[in-house]
C-alpha atoms as a PDB file:
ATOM      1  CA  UNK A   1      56.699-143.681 -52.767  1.00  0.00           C
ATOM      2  CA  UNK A   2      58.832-146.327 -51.995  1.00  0.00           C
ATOM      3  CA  UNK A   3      58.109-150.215 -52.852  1.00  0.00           C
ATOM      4  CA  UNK A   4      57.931-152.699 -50.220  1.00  0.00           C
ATOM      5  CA  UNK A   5      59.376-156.188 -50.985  1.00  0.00           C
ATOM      6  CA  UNK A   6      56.868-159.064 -50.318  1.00  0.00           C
ATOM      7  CA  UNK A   7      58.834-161.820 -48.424  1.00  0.00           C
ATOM      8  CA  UNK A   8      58.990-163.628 -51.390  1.00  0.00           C
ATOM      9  CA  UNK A   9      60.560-160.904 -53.694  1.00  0.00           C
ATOM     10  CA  UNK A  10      63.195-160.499 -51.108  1.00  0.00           C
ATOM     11  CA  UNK A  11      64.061-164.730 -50.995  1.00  0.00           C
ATOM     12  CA  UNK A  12      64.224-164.359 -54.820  1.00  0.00           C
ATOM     13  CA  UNK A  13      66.663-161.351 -54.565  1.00  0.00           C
ATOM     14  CA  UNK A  14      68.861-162.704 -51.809  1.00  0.00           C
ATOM     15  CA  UNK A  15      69.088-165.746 -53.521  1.00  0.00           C
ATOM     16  CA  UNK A  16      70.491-163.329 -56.708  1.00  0.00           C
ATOM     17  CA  UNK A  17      72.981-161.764 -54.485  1.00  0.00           C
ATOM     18  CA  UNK A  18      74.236-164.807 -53.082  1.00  0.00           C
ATOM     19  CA  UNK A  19      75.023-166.235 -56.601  1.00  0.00           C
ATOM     20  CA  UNK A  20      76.534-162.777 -57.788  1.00  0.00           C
ATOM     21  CA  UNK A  21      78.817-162.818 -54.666  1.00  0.00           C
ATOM     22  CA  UNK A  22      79.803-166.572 -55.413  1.00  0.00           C
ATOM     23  CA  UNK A  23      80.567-165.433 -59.087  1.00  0.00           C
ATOM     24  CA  UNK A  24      82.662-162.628 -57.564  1.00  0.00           C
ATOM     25  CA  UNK A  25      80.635-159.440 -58.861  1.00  0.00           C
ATOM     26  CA  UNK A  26      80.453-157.475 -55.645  1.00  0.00           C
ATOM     27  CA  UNK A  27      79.321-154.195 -56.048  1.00  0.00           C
ATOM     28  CA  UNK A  28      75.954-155.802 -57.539  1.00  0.00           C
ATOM     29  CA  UNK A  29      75.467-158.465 -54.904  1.00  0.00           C
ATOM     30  CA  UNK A  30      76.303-155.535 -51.964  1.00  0.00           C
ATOM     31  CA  UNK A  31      73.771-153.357 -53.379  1.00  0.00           C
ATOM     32  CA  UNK A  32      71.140-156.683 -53.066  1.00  0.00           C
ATOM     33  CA  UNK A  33      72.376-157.106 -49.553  1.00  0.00           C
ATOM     34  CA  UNK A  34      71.934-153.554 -48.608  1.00  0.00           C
ATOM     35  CA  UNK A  35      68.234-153.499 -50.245  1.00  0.00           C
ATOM     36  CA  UNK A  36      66.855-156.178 -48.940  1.00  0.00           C
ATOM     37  CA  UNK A  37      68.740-155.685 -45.856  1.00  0.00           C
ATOM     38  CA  UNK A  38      70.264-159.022 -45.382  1.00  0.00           C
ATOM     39  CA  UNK A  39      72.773-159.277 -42.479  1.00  0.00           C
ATOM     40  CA  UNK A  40      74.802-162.213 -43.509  1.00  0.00           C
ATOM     41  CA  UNK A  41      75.421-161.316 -46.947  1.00  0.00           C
ATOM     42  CA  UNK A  42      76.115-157.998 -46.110  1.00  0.00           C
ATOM     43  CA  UNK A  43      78.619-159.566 -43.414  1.00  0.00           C
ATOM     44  CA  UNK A  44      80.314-161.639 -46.165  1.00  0.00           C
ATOM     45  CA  UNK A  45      80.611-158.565 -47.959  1.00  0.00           C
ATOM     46  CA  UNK A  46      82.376-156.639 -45.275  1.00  0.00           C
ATOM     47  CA  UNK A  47      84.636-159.719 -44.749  1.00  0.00           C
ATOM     48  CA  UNK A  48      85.737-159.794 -48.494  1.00  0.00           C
ATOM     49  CA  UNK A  49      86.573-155.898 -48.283  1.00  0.00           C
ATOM     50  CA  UNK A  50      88.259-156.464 -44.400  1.00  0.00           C
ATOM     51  CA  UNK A  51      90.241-159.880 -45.256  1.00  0.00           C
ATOM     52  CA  UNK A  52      90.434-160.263 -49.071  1.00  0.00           C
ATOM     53  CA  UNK A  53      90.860-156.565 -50.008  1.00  0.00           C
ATOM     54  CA  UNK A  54      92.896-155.319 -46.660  1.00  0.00           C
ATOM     55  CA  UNK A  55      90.319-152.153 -47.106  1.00  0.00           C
ATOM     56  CA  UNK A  56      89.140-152.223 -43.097  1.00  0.00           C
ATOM     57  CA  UNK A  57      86.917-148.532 -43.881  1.00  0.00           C
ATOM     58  CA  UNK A  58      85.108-150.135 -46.473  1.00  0.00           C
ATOM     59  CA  UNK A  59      84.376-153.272 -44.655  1.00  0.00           C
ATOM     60  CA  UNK A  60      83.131-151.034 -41.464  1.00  0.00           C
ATOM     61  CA  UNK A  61      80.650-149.864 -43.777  1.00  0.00           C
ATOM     62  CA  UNK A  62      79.254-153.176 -44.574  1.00  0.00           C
ATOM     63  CA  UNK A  63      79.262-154.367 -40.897  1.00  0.00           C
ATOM     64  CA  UNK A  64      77.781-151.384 -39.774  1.00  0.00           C
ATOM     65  CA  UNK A  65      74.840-151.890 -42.264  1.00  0.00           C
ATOM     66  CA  UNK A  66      74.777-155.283 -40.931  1.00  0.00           C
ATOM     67  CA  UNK A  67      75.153-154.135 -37.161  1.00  0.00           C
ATOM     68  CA  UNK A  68      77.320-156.581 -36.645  1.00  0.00           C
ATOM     69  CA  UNK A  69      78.783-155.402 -33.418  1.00  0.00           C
ATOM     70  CA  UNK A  70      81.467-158.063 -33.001  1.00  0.00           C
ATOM     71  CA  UNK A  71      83.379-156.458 -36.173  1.00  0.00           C
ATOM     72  CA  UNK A  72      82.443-152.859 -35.737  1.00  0.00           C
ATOM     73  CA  UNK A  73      84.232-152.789 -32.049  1.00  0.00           C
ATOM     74  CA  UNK A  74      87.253-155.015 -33.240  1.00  0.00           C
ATOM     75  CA  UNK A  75      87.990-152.543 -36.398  1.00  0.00           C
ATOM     76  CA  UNK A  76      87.046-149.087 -34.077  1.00  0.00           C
ATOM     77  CA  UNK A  77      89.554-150.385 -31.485  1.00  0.00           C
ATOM     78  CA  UNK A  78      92.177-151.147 -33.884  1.00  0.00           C
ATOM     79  CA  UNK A  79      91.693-148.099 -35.760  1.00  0.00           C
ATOM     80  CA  UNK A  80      91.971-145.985 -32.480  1.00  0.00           C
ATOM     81  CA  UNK A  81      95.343-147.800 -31.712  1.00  0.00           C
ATOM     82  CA  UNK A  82      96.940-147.034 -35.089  1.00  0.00           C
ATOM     83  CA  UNK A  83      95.798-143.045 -34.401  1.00  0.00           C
ATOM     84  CA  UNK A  84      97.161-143.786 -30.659  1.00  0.00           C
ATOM     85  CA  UNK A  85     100.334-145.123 -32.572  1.00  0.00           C
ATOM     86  CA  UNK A  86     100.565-142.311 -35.422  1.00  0.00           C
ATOM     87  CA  UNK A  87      99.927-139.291 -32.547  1.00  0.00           C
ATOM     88  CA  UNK A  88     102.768-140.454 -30.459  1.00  0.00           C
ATOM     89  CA  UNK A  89     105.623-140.903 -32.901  1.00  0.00           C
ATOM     90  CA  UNK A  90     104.367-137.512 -33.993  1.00  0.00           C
ATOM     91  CA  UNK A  91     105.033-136.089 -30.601  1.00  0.00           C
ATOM     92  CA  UNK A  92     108.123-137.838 -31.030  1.00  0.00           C
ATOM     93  CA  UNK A  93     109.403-136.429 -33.923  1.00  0.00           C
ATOM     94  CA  UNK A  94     107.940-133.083 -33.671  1.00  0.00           C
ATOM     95  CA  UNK A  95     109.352-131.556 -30.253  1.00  0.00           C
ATOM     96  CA  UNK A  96     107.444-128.419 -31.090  1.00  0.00           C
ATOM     97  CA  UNK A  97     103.820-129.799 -31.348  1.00  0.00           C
ATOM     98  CA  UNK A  98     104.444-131.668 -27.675  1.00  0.00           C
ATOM     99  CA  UNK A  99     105.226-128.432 -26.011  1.00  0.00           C
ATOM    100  CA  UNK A 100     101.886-126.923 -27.818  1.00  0.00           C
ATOM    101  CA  UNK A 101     100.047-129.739 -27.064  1.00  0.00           C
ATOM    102  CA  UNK A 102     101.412-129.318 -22.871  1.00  0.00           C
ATOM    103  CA  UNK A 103     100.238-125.809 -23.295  1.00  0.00           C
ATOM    104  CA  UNK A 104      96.876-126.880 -24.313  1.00  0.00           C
ATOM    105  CA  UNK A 105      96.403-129.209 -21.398  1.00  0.00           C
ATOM    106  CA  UNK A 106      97.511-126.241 -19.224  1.00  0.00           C
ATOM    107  CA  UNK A 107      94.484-124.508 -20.043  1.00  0.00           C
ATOM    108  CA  UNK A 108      92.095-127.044 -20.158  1.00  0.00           C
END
């Protein structure tokens, strides 16, 4: 059975993340944030992995745990423009996989 936190166990623990983040130890203040499910810290966290740590799929995870919509579109839609990017210079240096992919489209 899982515990419940009383609204004053989860103050107490929020209060421990936010002084873990500020003393830099982030894997134990993210896994406070993602207990008591606290949007902001988990926010900061996914800005310290986006901004800090240039690691955009580990900050998606933190703003989607956070459903912090804002971030979650603005990281999709530049992730979908780098795969845009990476499938056309493919085409473009692989002659071969364009004609597949117009035989494909043929069909469909």
């Amino acid at each position: 059975m899982e515990k419940v936190l009383t609204p004053k166990e989860r103050i107490l623990l929020i209060r421990k993340g936010n002084e873990l983040l500020n003393k830099g130890d982030i894997e134990k203040a993210s896994k406070i944030f993602v207990t008591t499910a606290y949007k902001d810290g988990l926010i900061r966290i996914g800005d310290y992995f986006y901004f800090e740590k240039k690691d955009p799929f580990k900050a998606l995870h933190y703003y989607i745990e956070a459903k912090y919509e804002k971030r979650i579109r603005e990281l999709t839609e530049r992730m979908a423009m780098v795969l845009k990017k990476w499938l056309s210079e493919d085409k473009k240096t692989n002659p071969n996989q364009r004609k597949r992919d117009e035989k494909t489209e043929k069909k469909l």
